[in-house]
Protein backbone atom coordinates (compact mmCIF):
# COMPACT_ATOMS: atom_id res chain seq x y z
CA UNK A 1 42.76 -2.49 175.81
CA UNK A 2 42.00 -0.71 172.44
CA UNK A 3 39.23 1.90 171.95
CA UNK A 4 36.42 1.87 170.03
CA UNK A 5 37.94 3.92 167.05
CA UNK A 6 40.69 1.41 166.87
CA UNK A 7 38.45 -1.86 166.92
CA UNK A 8 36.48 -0.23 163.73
CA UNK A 9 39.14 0.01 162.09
CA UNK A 10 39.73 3.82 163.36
CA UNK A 11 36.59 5.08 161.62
CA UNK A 12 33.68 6.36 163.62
CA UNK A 13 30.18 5.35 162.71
CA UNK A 14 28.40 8.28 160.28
CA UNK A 15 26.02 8.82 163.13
CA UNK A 16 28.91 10.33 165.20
CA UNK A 17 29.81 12.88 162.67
CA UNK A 18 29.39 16.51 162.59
CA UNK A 19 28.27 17.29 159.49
CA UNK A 20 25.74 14.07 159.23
CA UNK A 21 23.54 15.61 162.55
CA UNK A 22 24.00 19.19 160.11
CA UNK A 23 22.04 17.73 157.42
CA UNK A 24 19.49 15.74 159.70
CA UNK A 25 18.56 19.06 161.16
CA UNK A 26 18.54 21.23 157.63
CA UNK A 27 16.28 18.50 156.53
CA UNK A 28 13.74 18.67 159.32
CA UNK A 29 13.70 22.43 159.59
CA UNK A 30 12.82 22.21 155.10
CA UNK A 31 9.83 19.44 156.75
CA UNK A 32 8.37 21.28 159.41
CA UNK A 33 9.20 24.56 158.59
CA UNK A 34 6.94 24.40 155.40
CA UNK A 35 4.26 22.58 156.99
CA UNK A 36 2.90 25.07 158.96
CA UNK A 37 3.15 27.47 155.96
CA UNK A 38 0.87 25.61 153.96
CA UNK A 39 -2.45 27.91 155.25
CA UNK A 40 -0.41 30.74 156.71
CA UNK A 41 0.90 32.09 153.16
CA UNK A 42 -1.37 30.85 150.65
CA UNK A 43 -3.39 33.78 148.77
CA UNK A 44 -6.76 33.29 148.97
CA UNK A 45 -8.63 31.83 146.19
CA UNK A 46 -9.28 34.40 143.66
CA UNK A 47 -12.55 34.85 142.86
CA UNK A 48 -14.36 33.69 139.68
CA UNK A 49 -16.20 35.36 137.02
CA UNK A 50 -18.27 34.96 134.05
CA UNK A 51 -16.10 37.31 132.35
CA UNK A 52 -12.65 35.54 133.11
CA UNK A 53 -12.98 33.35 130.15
CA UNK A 54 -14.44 36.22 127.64
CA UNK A 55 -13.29 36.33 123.89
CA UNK A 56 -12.79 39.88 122.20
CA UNK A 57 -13.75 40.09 118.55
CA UNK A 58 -13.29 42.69 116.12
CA UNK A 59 -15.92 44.80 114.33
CA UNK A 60 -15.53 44.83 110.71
CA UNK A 61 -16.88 47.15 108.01
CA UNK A 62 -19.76 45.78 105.41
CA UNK A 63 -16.93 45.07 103.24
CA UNK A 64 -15.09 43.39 106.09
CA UNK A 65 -11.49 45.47 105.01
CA UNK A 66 -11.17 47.11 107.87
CA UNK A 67 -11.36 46.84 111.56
CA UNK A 68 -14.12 49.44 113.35
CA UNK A 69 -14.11 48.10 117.04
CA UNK A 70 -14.23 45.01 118.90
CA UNK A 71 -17.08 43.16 121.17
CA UNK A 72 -16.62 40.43 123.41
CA UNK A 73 -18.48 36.93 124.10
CA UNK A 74 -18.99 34.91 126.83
CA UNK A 75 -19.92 31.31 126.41
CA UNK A 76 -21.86 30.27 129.66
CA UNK A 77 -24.78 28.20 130.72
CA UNK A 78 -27.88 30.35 131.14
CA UNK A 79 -27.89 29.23 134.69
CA UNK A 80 -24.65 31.10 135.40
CA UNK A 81 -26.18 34.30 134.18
CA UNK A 82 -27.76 35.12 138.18
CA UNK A 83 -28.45 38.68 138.81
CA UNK A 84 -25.20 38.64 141.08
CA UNK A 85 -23.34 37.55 137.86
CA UNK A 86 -24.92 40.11 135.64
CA UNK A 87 -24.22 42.90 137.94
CA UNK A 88 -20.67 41.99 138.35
CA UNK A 89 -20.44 41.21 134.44
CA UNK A 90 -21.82 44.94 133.76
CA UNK A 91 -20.37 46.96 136.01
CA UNK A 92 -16.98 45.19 136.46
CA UNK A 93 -16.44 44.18 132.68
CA UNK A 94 -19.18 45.89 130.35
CA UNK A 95 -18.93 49.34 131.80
CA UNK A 96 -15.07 49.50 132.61
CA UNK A 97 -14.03 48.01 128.48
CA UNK A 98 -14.48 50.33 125.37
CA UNK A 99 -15.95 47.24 123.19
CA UNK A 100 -18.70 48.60 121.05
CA UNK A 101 -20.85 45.69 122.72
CA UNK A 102 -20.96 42.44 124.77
CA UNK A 103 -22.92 39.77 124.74
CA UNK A 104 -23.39 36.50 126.54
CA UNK A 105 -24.17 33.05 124.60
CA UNK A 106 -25.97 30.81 126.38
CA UNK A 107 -24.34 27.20 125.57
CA UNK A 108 -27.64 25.30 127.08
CA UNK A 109 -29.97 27.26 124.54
CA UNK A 110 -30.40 25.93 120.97
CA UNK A 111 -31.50 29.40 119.65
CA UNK A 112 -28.18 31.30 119.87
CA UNK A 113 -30.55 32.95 123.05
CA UNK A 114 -28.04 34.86 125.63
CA UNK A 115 -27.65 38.85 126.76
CA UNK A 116 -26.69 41.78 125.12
CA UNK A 117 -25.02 45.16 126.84
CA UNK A 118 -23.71 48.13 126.04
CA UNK A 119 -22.80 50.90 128.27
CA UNK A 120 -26.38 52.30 128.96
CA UNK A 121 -28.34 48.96 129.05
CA UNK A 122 -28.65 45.36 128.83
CA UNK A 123 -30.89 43.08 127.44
CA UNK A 124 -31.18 39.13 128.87
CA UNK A 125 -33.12 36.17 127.45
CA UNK A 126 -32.92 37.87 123.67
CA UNK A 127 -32.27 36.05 120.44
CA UNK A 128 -28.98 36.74 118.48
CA UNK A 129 -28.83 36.26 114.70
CA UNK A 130 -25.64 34.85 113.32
CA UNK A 131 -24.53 36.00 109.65
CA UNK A 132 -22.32 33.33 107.59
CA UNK A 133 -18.57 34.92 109.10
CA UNK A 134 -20.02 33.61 112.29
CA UNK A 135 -20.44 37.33 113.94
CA UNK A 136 -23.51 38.06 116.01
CA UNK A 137 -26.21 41.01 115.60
CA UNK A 138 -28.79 41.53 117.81
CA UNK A 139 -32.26 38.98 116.90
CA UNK A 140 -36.04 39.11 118.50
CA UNK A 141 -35.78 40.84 121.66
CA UNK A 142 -39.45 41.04 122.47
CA UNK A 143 -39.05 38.70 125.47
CA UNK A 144 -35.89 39.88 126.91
CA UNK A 145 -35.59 41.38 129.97
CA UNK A 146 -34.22 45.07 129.87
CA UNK A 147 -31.72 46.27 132.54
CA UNK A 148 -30.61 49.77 132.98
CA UNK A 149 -27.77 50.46 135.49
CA UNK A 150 -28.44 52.74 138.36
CA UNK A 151 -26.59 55.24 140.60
CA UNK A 152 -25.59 52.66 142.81
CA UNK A 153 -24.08 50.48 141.43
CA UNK A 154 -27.10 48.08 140.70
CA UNK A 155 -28.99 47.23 138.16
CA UNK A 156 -32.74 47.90 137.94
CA UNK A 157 -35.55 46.19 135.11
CA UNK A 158 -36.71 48.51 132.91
CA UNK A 159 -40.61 49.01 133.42
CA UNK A 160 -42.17 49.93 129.87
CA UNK A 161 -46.16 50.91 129.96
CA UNK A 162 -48.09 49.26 127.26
C-alpha cells in the first residue's frame, strides 16, 4: 500500500506546509491587530478655529515701496463670528501675533461689514473701506459693537455715556 505523499505524486497539499499556516497567521494578526486600534490611537479631532484659515498681508507705505507691517483677514460668515469665536479669535490669535491689525470680513455682508482688533480693542459689525490695491482701512463704525479685553481672559462691551 502506498502513502498519501506517494499517490500525489510525493507533494503534500500547500495547506500542510509550514510556512503557508506562517503567513495565514501574519495576515490575521495585520487584520485584527489593527482593528481594535482604530479608536484606541487616533488623536482626537483637533479643534477648529476662525483663525485657522487667516491670510497675513503686508502694510505698505503711501508710496507702496516699502513694507511697514502686516495685518491679517479672515473671510467668515457673520454667523461664525459668536462671542465664543471672538474671544478665542482675540485672545488666542489677535493678542498672541505682532500684526499691526486684524480684521474679520464677513462673506454674507454686501458692505465689506466684518470686525476690526488690535491689541487693546475690537470693534464688530463696522464697515471697512477698500482703496483700489484691494487693502482695507477702517469705514463707519458708529454701529459697531466695541469690545475691550479684560483681566480674565474675557471680553467685556464697552459702555460709552451719551
Amino acid at each position: 500500500m502506498k502513502d498519501k505523499a506517494t499517490k500525489s505524486n510525493g507533494k503534500k497539499p500547500i495547506f500542510k506546509k509550514w510556512w503557508f499556516w506562517v503567513i495565514i497567521v501574519v495576515v490575521l494578526s495585520a487584520i485584527f491587530g489593527n482593528m481594535g486600534s482604530n479608536d484606541e490611537n487616533k488623536p482626537e479631532q483637533a479643534e477648529s478655529h476662525i483663525y485657522d484659515n487667516a491670510q497675513v498681508k503686508d502694510v505698505m507705505n503711501g508710496s507702496r515701496t516699502e513694507k511697514i507691517g502686516e495685518y491679517s483677514i479672515i473671510e467668515i460668515s457673520s454667523e461664525e463670528v459668536t462671542d465664543e469665536a471672538l474671544t478665542d479669535w482675540y485672545f488666542n490669535y489677535v493678542a498672541k501675533n505682532d500684526f499691526n491689525w486684524c480684521m474679520i470680513l464677513y462673506t454674507d455682508k454686501d458692505d465689506n461689514m466684518g470686525v476690526y482688533a488690535i491689541d487693546t480693542m475690537i470693534q464688530k459689525d463696522l464697515l471697512f473701506e477698500q482703496d483700489e490695491y484691494g487693502d482695507y482701512s477702517v469705514g463707519d463704525s458708529s454701529n459697531a459693537t466695541v469690545y475691550v479685553p479684560t483681566e480674565n481672559d474675557t471680553l467685556k462691551i464697552m459702555e460709552f455715556d451719551e
